[in-house]
PDB file of N, CA and C in Angstrom:
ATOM      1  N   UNK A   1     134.602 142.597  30.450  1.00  0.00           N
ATOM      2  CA  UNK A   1     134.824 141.152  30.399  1.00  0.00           C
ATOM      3  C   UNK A   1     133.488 140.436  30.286  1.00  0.00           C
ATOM      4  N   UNK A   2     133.441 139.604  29.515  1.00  0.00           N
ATOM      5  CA  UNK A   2     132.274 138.462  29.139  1.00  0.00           C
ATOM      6  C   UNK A   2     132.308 137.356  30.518  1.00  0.00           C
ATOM      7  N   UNK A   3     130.927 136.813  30.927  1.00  0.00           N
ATOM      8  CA  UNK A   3     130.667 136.158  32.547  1.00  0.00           C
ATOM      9  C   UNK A   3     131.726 135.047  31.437  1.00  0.00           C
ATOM     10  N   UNK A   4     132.014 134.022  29.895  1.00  0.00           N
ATOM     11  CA  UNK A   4     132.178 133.443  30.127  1.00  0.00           C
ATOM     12  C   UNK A   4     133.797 133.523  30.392  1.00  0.00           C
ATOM     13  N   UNK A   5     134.048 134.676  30.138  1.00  0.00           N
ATOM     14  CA  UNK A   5     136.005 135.193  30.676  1.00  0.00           C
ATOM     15  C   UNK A   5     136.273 135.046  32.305  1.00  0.00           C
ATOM     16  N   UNK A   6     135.349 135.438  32.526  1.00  0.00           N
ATOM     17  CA  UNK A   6     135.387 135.799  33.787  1.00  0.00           C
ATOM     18  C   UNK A   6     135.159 134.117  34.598  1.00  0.00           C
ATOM     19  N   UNK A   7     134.435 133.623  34.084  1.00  0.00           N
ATOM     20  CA  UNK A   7     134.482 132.086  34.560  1.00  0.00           C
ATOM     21  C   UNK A   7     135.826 131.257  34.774  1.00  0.00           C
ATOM     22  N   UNK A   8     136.364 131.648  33.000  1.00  0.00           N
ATOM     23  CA  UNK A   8     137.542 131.167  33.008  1.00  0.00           C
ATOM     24  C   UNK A   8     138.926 131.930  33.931  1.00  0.00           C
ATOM     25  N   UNK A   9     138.877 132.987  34.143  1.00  0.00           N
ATOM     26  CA  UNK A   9     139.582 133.832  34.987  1.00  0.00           C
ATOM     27  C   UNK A   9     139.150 132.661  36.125  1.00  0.00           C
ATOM     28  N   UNK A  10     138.502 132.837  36.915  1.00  0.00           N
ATOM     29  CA  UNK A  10     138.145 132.241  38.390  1.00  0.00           C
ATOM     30  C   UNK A  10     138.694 130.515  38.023  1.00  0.00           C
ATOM     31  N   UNK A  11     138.259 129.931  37.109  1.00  0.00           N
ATOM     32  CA  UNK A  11     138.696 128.449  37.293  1.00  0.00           C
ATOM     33  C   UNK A  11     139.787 128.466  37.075  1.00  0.00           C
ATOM     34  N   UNK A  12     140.510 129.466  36.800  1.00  0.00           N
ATOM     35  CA  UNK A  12     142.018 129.075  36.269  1.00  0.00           C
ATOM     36  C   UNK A  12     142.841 130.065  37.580  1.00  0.00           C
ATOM     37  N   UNK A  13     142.139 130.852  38.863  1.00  0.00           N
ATOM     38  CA  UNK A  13     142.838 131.232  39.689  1.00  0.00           C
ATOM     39  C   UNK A  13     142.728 130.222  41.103  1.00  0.00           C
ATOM     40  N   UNK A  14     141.398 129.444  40.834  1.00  0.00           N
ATOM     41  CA  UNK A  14     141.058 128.340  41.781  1.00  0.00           C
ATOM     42  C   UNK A  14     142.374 126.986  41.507  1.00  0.00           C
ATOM     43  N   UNK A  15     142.482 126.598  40.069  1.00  0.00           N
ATOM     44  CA  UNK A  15     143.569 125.794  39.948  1.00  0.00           C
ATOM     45  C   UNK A  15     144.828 126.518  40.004  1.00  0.00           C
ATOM     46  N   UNK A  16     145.638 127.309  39.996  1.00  0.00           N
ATOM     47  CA  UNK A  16     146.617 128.460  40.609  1.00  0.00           C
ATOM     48  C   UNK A  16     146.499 127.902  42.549  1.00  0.00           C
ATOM     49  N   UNK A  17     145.729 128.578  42.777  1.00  0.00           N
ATOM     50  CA  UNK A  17     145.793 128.038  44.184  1.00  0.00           C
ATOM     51  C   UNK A  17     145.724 126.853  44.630  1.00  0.00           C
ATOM     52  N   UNK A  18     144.962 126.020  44.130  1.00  0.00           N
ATOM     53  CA  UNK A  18     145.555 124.357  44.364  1.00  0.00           C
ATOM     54  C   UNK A  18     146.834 124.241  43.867  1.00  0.00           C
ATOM     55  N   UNK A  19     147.614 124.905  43.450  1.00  0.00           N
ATOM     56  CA  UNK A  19     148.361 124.055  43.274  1.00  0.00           C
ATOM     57  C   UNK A  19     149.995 124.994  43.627  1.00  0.00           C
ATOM     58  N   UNK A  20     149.089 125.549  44.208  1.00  0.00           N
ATOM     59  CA  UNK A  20     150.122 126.617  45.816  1.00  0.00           C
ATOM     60  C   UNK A  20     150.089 125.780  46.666  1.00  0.00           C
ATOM     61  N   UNK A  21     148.448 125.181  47.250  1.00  0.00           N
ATOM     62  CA  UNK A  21     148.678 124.476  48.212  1.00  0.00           C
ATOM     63  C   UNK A  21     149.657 123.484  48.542  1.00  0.00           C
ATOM     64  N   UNK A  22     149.228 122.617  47.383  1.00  0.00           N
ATOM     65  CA  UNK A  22     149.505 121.473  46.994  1.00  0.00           C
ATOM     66  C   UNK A  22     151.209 121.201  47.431  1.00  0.00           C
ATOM     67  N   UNK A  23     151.862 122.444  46.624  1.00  0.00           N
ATOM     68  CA  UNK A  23     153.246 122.905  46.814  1.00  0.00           C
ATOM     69  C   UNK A  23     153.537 122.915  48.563  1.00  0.00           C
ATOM     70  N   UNK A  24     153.216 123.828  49.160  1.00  0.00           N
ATOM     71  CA  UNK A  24     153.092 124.123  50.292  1.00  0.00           C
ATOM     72  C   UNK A  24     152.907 122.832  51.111  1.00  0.00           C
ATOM     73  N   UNK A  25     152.210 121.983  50.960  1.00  0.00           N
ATOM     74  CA  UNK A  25     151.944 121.201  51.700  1.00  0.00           C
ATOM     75  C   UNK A  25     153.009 119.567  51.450  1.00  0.00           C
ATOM     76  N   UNK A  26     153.640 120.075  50.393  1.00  0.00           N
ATOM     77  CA  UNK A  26     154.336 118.752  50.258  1.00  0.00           C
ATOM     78  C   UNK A  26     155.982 119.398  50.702  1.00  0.00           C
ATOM     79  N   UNK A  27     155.864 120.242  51.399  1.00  0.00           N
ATOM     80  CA  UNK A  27     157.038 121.047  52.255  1.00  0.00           C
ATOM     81  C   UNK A  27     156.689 120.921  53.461  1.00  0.00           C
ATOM     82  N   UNK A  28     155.948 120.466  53.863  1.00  0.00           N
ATOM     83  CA  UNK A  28     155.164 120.401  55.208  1.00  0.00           C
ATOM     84  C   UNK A  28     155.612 119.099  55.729  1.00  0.00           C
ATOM     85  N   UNK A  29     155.821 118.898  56.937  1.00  0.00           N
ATOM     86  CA  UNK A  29     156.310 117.387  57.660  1.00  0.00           C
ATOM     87  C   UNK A  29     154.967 116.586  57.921  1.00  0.00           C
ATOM     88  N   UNK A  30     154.672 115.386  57.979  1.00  0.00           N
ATOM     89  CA  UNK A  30     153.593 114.908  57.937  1.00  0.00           C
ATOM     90  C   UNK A  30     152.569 114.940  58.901  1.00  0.00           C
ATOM     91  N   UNK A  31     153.495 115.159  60.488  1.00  0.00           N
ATOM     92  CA  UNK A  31     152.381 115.487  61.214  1.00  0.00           C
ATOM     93  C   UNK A  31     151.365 116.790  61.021  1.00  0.00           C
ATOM     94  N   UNK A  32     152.362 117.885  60.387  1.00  0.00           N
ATOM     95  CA  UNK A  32     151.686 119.163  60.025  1.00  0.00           C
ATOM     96  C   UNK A  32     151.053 119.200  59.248  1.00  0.00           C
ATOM     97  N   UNK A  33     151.030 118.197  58.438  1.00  0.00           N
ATOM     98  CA  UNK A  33     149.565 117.907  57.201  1.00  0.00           C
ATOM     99  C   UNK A  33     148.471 117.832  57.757  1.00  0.00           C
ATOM    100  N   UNK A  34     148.374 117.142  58.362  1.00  0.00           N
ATOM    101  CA  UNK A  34     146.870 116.762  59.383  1.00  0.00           C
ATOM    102  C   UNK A  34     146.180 117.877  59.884  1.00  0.00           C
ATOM    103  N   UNK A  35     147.591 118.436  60.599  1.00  0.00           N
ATOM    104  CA  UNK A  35     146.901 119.724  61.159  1.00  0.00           C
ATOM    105  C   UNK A  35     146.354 121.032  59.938  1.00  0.00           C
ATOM    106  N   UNK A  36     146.967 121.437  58.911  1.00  0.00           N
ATOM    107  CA  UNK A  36     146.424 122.453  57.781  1.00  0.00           C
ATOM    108  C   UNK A  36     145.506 121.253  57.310  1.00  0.00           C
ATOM    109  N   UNK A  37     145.147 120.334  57.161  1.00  0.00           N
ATOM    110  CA  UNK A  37     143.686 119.654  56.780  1.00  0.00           C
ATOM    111  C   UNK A  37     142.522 120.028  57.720  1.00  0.00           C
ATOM    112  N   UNK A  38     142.731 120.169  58.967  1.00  0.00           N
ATOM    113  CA  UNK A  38     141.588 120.663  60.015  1.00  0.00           C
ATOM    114  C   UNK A  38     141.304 121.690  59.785  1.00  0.00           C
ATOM    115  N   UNK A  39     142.426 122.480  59.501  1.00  0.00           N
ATOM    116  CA  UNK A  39     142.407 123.976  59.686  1.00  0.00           C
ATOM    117  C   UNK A  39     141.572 124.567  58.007  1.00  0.00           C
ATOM    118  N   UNK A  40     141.989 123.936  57.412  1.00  0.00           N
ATOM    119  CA  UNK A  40     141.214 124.095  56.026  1.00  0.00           C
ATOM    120  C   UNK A  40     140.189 123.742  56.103  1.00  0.00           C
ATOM    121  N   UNK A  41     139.565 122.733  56.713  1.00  0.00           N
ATOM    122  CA  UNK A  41     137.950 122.606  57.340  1.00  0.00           C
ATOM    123  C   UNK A  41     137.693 123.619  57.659  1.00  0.00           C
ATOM    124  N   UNK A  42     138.315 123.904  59.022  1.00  0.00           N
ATOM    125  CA  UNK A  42     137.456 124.945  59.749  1.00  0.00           C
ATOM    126  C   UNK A  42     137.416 126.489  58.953  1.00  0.00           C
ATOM    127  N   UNK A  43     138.293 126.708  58.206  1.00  0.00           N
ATOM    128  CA  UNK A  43     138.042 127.845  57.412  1.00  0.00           C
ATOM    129  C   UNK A  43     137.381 127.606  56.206  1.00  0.00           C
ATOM    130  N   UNK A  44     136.742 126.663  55.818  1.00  0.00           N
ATOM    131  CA  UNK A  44     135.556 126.415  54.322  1.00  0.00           C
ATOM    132  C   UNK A  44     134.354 126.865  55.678  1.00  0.00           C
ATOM    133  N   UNK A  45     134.154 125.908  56.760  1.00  0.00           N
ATOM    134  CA  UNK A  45     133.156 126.354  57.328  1.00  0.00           C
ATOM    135  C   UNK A  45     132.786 127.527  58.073  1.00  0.00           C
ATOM    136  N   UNK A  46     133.725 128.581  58.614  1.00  0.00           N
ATOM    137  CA  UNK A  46     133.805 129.913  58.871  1.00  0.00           C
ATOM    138  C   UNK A  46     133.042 130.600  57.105  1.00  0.00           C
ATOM    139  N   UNK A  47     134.156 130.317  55.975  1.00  0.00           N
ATOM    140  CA  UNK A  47     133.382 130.991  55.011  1.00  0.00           C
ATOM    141  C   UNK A  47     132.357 130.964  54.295  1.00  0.00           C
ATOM    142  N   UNK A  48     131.671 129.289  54.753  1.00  0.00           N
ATOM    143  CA  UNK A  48     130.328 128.651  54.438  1.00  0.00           C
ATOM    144  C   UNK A  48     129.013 129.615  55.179  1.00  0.00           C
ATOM    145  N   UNK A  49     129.483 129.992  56.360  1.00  0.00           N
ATOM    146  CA  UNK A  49     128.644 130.567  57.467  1.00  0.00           C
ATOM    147  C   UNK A  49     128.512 131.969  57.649  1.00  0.00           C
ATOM    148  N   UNK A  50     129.724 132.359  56.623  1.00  0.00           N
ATOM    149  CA  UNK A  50     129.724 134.029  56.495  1.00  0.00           C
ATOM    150  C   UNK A  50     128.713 134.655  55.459  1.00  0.00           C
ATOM    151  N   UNK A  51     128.421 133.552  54.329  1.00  0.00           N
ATOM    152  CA  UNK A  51     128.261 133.396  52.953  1.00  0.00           C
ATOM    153  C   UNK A  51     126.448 133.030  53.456  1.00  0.00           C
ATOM    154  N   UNK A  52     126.502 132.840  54.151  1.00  0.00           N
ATOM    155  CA  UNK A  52     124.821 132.174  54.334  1.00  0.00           C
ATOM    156  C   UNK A  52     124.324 133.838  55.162  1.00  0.00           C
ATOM    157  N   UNK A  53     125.080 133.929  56.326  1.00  0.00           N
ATOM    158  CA  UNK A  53     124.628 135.193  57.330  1.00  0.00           C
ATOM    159  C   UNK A  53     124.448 136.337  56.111  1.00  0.00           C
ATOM    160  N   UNK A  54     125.545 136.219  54.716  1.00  0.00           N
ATOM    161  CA  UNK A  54     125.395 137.774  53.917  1.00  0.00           C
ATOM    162  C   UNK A  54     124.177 137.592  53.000  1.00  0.00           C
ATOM    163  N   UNK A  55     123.769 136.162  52.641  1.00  0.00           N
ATOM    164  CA  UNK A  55     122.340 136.087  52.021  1.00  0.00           C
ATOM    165  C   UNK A  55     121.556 136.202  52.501  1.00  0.00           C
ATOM    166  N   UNK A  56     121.382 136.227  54.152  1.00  0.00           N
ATOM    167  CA  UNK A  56     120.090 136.181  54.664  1.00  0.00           C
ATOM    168  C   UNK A  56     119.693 137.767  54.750  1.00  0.00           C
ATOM    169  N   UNK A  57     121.027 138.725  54.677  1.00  0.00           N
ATOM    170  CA  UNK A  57     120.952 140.376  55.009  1.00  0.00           C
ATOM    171  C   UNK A  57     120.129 140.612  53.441  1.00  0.00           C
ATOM    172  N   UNK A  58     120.927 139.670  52.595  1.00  0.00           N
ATOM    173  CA  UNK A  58     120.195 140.141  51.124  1.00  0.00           C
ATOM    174  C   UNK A  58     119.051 139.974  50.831  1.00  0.00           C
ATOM    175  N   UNK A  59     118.349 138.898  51.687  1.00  0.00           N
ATOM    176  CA  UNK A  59     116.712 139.102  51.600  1.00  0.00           C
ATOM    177  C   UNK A  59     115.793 139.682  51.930  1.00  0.00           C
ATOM    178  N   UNK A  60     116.785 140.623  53.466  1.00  0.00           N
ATOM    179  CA  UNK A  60     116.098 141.454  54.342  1.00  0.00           C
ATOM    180  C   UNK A  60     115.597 142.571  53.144  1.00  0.00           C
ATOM    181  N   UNK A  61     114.623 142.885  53.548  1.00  0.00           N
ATOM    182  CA  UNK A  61     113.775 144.562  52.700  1.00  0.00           C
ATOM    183  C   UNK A  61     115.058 145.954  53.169  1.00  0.00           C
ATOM    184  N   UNK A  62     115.448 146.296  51.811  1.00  0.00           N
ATOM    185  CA  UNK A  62     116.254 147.179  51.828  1.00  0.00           C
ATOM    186  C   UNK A  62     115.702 148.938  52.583  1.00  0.00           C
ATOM    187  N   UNK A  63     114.746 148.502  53.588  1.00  0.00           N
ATOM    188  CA  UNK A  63     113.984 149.613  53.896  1.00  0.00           C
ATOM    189  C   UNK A  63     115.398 150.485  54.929  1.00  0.00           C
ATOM    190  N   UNK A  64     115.202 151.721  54.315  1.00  0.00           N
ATOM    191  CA  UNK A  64     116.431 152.774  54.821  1.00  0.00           C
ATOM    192  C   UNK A  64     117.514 152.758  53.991  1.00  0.00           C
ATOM    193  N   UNK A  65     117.689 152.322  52.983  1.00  0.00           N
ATOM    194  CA  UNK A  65     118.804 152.531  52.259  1.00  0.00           C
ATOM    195  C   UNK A  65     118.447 153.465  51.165  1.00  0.00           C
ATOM    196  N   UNK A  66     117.066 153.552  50.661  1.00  0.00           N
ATOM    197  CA  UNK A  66     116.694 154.589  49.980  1.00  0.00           C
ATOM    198  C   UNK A  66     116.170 155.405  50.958  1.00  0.00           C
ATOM    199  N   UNK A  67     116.436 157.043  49.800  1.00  0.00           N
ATOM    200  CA  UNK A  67     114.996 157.881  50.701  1.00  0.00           C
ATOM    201  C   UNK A  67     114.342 158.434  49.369  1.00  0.00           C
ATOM    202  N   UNK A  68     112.929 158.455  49.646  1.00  0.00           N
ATOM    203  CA  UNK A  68     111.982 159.142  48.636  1.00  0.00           C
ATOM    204  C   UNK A  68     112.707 159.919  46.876  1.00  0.00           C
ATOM    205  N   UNK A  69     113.270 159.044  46.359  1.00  0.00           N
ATOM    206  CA  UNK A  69     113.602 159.350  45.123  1.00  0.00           C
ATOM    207  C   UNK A  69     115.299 159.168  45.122  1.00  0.00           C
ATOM    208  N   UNK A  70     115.876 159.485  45.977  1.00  0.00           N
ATOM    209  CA  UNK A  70     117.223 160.092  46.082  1.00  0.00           C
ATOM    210  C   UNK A  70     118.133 159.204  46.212  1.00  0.00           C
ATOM    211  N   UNK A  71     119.221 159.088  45.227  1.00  0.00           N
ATOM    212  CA  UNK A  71     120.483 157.545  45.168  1.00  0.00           C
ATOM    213  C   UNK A  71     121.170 157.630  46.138  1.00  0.00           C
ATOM    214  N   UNK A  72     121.627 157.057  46.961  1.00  0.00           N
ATOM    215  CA  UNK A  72     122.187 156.228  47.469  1.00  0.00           C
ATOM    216  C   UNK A  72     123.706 156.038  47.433  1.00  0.00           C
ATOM    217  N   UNK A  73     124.793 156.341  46.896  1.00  0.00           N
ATOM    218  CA  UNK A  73     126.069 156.291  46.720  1.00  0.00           C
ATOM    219  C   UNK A  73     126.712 155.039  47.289  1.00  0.00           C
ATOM    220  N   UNK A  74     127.211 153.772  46.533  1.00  0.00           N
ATOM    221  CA  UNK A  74     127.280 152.381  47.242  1.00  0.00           C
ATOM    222  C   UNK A  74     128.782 152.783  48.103  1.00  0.00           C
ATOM    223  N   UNK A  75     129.711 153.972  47.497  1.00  0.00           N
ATOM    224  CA  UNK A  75     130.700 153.819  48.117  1.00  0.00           C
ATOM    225  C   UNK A  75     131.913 152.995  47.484  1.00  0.00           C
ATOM    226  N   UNK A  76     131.557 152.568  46.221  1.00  0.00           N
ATOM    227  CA  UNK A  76     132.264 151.845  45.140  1.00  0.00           C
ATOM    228  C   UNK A  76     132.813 152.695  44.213  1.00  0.00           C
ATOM    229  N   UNK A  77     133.949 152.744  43.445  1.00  0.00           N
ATOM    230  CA  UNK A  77     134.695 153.206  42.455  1.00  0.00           C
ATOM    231  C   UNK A  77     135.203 152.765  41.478  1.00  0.00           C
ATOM    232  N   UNK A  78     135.041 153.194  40.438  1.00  0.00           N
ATOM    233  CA  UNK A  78     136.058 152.118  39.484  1.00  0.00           C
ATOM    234  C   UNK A  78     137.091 153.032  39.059  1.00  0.00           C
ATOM    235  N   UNK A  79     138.165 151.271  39.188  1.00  0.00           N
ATOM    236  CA  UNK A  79     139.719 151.742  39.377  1.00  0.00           C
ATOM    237  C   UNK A  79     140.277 150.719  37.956  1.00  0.00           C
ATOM    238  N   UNK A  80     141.213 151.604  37.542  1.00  0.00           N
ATOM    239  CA  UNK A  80     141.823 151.216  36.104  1.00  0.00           C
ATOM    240  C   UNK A  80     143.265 150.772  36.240  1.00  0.00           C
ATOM    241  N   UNK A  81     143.542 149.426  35.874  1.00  0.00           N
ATOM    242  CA  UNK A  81     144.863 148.696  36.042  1.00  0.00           C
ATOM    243  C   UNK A  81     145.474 148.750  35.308  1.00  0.00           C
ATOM    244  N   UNK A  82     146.625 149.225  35.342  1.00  0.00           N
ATOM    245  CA  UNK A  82     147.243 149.543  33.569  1.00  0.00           C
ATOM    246  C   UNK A  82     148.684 148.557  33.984  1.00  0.00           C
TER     247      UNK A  82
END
């Protein structure tokens, strides 16, 4: 896949899910709106804070993940969707 497919993949699964929410929430009674509005705060900022803690590991010096010449195996596979 081309980054610019793949762009379009993601903007078009981001509007997919708005508009789950969107659904979802207009099934919702009004006091319970308020409340999944907090709660959708507090989970952008849980994943704002997860997203910062995994960049700061990515700047750390990868010292111990190599040894003297020898790869590393990430533990990743590729898997084929038919």
């Amino acid at each position: 896949m081309t980054d610019e497919r793949v762009h379009e993949f993601m903007d078009k699964m981001i509007e997919a899910k708005k508009m789950e929410m969107d659904a979802l929430m207009s099934l919702l009674p009004e006091t319970t709106k308020e409340h999944m509005h907090v709660i959708r705060r507090e989970v952008m900022e849980m994943l704002a804070e997860c997203l910062m803690e995994a960049s700061k590991e990515d700047e750390k010096p990868a010292a111990g993940k190599k040894k003297a010449g020898k790869k590393v195996k990430s533990g990743v596979s590729k898997v084929d969707i038919e």
